[in-house]
C-alpha atoms as a PDB file:
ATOM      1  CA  UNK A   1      -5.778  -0.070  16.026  1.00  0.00           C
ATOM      2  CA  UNK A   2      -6.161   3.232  13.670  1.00  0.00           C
ATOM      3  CA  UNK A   3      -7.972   2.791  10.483  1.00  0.00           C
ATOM      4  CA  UNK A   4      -6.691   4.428   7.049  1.00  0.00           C
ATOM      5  CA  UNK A   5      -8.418   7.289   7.520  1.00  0.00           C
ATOM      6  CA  UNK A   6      -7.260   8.201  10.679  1.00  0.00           C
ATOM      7  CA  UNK A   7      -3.900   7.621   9.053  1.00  0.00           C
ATOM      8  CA  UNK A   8      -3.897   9.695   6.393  1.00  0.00           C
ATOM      9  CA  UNK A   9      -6.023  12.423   8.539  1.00  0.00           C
ATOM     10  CA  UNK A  10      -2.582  11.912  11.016  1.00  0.00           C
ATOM     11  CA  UNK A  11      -0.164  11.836   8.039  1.00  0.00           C
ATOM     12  CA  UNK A  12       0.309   8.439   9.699  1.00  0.00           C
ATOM     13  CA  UNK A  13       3.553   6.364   8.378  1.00  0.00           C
ATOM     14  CA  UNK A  14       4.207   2.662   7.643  1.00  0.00           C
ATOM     15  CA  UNK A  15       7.623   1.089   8.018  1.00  0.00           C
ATOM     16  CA  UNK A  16       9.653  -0.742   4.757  1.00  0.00           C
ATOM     17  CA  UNK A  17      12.615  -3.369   5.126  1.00  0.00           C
ATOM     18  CA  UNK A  18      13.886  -4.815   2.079  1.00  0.00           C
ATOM     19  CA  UNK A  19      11.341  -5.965  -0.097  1.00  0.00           C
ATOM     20  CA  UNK A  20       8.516  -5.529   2.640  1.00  0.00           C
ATOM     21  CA  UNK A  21       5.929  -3.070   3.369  1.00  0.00           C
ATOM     22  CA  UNK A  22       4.364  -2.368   6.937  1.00  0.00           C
ATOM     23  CA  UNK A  23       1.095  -0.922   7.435  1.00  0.00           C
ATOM     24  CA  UNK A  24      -0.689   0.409  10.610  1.00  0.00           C
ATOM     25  CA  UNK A  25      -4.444  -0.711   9.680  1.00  0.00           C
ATOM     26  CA  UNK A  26      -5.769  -3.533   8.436  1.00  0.00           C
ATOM     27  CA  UNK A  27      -7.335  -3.554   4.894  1.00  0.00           C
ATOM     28  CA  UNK A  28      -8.022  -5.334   2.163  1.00  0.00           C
ATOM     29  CA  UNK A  29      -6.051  -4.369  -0.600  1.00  0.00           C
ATOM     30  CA  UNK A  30      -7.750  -4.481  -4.559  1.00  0.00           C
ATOM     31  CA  UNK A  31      -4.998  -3.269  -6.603  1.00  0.00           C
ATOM     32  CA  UNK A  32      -1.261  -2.223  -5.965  1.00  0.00           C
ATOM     33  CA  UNK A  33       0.589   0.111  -8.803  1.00  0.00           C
ATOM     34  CA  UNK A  34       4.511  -0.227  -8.547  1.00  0.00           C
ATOM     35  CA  UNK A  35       6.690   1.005 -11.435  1.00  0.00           C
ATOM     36  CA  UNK A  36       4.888  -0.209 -14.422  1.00  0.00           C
ATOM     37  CA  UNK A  37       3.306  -3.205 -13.239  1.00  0.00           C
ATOM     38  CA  UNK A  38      -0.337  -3.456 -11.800  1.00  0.00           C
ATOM     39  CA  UNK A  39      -0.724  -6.279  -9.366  1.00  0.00           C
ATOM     40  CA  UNK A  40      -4.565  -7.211  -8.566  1.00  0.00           C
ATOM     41  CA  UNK A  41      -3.127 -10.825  -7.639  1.00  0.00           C
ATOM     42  CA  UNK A  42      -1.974 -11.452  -3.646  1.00  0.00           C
ATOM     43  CA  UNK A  43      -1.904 -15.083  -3.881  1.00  0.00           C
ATOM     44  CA  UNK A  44       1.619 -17.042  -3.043  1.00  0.00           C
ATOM     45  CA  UNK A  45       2.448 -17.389  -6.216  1.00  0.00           C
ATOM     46  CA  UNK A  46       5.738 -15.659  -5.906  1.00  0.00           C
ATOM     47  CA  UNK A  47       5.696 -12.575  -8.688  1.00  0.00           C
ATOM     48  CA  UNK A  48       4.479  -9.804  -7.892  1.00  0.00           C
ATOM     49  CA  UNK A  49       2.951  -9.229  -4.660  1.00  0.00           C
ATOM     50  CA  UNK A  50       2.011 -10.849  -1.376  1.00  0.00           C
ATOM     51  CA  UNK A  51      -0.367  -9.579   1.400  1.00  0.00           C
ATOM     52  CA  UNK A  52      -0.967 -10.730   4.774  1.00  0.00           C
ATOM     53  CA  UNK A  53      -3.413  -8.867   7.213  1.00  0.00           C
ATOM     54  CA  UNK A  54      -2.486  -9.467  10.992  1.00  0.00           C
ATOM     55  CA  UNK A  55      -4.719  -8.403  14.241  1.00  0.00           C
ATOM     56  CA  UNK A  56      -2.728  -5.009  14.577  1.00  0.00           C
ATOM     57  CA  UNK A  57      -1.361  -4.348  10.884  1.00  0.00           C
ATOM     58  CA  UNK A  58      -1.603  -5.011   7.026  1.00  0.00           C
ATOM     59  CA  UNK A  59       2.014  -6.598   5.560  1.00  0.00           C
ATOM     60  CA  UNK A  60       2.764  -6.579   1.768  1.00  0.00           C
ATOM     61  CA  UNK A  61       5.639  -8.591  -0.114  1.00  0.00           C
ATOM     62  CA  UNK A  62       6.592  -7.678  -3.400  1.00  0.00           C
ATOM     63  CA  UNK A  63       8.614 -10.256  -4.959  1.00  0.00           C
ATOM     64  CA  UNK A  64       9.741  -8.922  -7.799  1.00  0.00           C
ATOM     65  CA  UNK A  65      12.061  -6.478  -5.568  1.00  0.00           C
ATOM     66  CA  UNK A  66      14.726  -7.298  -3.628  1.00  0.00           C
ATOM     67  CA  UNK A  67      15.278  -3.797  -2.025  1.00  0.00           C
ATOM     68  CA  UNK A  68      12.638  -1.427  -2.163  1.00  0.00           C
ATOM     69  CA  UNK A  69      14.190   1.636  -1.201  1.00  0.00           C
ATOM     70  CA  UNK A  70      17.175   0.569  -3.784  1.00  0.00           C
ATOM     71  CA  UNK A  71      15.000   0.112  -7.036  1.00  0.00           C
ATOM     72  CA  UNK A  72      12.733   2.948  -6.788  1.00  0.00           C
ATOM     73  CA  UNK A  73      13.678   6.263  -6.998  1.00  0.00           C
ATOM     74  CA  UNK A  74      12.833   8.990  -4.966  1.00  0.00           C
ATOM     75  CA  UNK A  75      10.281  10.729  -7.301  1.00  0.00           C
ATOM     76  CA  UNK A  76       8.440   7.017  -7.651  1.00  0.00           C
ATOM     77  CA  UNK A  77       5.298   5.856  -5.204  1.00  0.00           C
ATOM     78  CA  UNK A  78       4.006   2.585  -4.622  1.00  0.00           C
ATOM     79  CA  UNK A  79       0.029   3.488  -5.468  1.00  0.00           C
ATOM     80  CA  UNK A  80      -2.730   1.080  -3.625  1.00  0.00           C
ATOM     81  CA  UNK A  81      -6.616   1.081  -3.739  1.00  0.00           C
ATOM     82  CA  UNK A  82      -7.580  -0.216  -0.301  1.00  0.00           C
ATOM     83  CA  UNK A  83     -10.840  -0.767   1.666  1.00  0.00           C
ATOM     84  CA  UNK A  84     -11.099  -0.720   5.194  1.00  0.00           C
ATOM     85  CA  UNK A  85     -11.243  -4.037   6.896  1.00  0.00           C
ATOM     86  CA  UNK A  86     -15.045  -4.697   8.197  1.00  0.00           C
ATOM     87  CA  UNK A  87     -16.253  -1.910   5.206  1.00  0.00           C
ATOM     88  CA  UNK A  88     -18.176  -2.926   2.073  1.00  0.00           C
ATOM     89  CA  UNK A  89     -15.820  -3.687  -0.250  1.00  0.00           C
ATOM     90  CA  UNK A  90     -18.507  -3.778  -2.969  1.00  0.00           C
ATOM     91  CA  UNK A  91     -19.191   0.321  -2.693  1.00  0.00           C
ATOM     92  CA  UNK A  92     -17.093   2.191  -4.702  1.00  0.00           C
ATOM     93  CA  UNK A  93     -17.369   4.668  -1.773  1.00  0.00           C
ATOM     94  CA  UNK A  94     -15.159   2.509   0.618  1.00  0.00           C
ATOM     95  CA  UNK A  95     -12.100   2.386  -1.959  1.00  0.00           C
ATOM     96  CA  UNK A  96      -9.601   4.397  -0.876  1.00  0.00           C
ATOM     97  CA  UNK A  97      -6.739   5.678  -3.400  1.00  0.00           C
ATOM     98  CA  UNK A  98      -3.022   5.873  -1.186  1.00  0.00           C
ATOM     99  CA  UNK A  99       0.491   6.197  -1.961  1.00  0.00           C
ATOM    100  CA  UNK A 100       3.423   4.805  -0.237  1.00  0.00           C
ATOM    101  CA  UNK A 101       6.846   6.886  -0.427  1.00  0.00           C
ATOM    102  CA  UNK A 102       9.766   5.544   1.121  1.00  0.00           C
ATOM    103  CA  UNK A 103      11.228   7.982   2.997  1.00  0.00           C
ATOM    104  CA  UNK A 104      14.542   7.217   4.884  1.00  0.00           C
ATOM    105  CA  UNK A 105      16.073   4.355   6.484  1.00  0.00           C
ATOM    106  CA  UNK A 106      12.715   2.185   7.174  1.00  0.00           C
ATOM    107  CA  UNK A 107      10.133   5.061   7.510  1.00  0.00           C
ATOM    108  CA  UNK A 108       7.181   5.229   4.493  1.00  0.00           C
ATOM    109  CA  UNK A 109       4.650   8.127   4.233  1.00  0.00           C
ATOM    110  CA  UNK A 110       0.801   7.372   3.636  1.00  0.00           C
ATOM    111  CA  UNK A 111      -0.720   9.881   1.932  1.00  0.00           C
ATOM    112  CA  UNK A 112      -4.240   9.950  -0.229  1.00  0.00           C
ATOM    113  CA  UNK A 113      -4.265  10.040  -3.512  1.00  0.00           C
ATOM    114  CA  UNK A 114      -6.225  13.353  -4.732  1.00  0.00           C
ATOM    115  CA  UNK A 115      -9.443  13.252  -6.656  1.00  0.00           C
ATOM    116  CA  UNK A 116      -8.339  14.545  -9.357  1.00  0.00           C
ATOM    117  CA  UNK A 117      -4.952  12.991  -9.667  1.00  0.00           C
ATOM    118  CA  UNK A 118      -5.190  10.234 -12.654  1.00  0.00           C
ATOM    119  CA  UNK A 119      -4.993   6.585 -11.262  1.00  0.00           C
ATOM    120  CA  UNK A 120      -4.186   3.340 -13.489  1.00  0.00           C
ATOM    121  CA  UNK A 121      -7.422   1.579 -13.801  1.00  0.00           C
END
């Protein structure tokens, strides 16, 4: 099992089918920026977004999309703040800024979000 940082050291990718995100580590996820909404709710309460960590990956559903890769556009990103699973989520220094670009068929690249790139808070 990689962690994010591996990931984004391997410019790792995550896999996207329909409305459904794949990643390959396990986090918890604080805060999820997709077109103009900010989601900081996971629960099933069927807007916005669901998450589900498994043993080998991390699985978001965004309900308010039918087909990812159809409603956003190629210049748009899915933006999360993560922290690694088993990591203090409670230091600032464990939240970790990534984007999510779909990228052909069912492919998505992970990439970190620079420093000084400005991030809805």
């Amino acid at each position: 099992m990689k962690t994010v940082k591996e990931v984004l050291t391997e410019d790792g990718t995550g896999l996207h089918y329909g409305n459904r995100v794949l990643l390959p580590f396990k986090v918890e996820i604080l805060k999820i920026v997709i077109g103009t909404q900010i989601i900081t709710d996971f629960s099933k309460n069927y807007d916005g977004a669901h998450v589900r960590v498994t043993d080998l990956y991390t699985e978001v559903y965004f309900y308010d999309y039918k087909n990812l890769s159809e409603q956003l556009s190629k210049y748009e990103v899915i933006k999360l703040v993560v922290v690694q699973e088993g990591e203090d989520i409670f230091d600032f220094d464990n939240h970790v800024p990534i984007e999510l670009e779909i990228h052909g068929k069912h492919k998505l690249l992970i990439k970190k979000i620079p420093d000084d790139l400005l991030f809805f808070e």
